[in-house]
Protein backbone atom coordinates (compact mmCIF):
# COMPACT_ATOMS: atom_id res chain seq x y z
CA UNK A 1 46.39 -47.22 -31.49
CA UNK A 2 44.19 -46.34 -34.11
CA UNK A 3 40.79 -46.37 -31.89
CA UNK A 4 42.73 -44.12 -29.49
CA UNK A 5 42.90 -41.77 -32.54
CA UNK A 6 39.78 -41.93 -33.70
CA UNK A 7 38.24 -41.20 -30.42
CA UNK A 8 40.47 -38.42 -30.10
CA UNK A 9 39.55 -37.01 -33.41
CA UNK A 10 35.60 -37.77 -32.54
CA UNK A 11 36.23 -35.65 -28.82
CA UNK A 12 38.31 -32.69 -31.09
CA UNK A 13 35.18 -32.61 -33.63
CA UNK A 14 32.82 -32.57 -31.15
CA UNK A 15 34.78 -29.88 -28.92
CA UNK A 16 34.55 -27.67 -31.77
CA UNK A 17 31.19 -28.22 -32.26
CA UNK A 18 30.34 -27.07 -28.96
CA UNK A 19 32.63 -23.89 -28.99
CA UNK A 20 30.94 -23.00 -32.44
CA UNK A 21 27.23 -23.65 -30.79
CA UNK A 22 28.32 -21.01 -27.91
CA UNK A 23 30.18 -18.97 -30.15
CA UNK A 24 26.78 -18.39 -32.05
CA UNK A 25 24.78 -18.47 -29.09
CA UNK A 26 26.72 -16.19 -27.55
CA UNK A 27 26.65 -13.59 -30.82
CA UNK A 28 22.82 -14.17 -31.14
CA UNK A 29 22.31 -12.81 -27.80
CA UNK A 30 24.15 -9.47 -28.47
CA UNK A 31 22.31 -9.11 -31.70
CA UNK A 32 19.07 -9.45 -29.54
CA UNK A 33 20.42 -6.78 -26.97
CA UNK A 34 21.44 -4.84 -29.72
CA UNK A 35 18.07 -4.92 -31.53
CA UNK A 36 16.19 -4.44 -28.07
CA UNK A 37 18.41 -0.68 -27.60
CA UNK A 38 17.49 0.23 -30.83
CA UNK A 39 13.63 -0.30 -30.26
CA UNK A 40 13.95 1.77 -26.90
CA UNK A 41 16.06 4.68 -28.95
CA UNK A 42 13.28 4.54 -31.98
CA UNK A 43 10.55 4.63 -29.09
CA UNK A 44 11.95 7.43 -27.01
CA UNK A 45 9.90 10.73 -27.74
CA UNK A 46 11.31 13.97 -27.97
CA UNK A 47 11.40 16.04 -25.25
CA UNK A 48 10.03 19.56 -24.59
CA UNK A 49 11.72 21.49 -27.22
CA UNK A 50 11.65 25.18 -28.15
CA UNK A 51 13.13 27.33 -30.81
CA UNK A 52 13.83 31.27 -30.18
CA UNK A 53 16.04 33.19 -32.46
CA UNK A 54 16.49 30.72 -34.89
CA UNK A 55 18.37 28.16 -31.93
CA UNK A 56 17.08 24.61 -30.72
CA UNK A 57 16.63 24.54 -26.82
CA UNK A 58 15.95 21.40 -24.87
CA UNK A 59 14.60 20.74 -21.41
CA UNK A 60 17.06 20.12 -19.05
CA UNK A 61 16.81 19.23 -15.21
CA UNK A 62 18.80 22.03 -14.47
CA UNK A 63 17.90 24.35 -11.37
CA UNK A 64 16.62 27.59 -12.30
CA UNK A 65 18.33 30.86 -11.80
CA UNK A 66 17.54 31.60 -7.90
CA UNK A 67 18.91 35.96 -7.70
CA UNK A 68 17.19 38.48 -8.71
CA UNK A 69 14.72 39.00 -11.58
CA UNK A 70 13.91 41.90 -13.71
CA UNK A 71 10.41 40.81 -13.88
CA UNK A 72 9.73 41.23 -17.83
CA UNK A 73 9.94 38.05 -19.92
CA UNK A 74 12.46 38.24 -22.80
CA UNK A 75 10.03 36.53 -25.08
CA UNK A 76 6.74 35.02 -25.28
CA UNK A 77 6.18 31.32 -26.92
CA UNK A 78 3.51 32.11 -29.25
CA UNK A 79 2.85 28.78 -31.75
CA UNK A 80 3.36 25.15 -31.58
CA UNK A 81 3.68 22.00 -33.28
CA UNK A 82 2.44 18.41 -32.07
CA UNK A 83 4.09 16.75 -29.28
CA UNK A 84 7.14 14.51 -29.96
CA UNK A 85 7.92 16.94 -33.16
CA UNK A 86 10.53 19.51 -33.60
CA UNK A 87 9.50 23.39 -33.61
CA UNK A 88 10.83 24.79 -36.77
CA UNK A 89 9.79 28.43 -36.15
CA UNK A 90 10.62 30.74 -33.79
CA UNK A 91 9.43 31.38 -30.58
CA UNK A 92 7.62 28.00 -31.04
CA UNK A 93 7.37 25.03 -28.77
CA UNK A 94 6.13 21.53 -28.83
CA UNK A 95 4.15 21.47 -25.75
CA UNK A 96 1.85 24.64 -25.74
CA UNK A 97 1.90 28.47 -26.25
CA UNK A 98 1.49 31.73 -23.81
CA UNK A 99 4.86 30.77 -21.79
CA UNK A 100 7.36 33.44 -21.22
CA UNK A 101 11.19 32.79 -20.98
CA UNK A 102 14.17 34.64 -19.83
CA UNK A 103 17.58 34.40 -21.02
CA UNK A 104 19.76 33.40 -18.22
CA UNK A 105 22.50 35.91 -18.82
CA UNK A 106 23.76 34.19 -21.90
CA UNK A 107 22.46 32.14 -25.41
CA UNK A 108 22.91 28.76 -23.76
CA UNK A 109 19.85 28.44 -21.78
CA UNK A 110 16.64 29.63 -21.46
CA UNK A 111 14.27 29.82 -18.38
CA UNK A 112 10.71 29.05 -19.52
CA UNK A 113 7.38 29.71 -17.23
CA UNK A 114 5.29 26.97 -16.90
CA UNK A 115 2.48 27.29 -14.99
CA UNK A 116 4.16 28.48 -11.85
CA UNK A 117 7.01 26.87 -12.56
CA UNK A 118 9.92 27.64 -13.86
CA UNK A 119 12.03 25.00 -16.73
CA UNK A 120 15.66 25.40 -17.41
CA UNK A 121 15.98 24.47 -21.60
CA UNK A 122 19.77 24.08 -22.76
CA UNK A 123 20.72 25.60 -26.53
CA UNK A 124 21.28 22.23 -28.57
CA UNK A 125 24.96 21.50 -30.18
């Protein structure tokens, strides 16, 4: 009787063993995925960004305003910082200057003309 317990102690401890191992296992994997989404969020540049009247716009993949236009740009984008930073002044942008925009009938977006194209940037917040 007493061997029967023993070995049924020894297959308990090592049972537990096991589920700890694969508990651990199991928690240093998500601690690598974890780590691995915060290195692609740290990596990720910023976007094409511009500030007018004092508001953040982003680009979006939005499709431009397709009726009529009045033909005169709201604006003009006149200084810039370095890519991947944030313009702080208005009418700045972080990918180049001598771009008009349009307001799109309200503050929310912004139609920017980029070389004969045309780049739909949404107000941020």
């Amino acid at each position: 009787m007493k061997k029967i317990v023993r070995v049924f102690v020894f297959i308990s401890l090592i049972t537990c063993i096991g589920i700890l191992y694969l508990a651990n296992i199991s928690k240093s994997n998500d601690d690598l995925k974890s780590n691995e989404s915060e290195k692609n969020i740290k990596k990720d540049p910023i976007g094409r960004m511009i500030k007018i009247n004092g508001i953040l716009y982003y680009e979006t993949d939005d499709t431009p305003y397709n009726g009529p236009r009045c033909g005169n740009y709201d604006g003009l984008i006149s200084s810039t910082v370095l890519e991947g930073e944030i313009p702080i002044e208005n009418n700045q942008s972080n990918f180049g200057v001598n771009y008009g925009f349009q307001y799109t009938g309200n503050l929310d977006t912004v139609e920017v003309f980029i070389e004969n194209e045309i780049i739909v940037f949404s107000k941020i917040g």
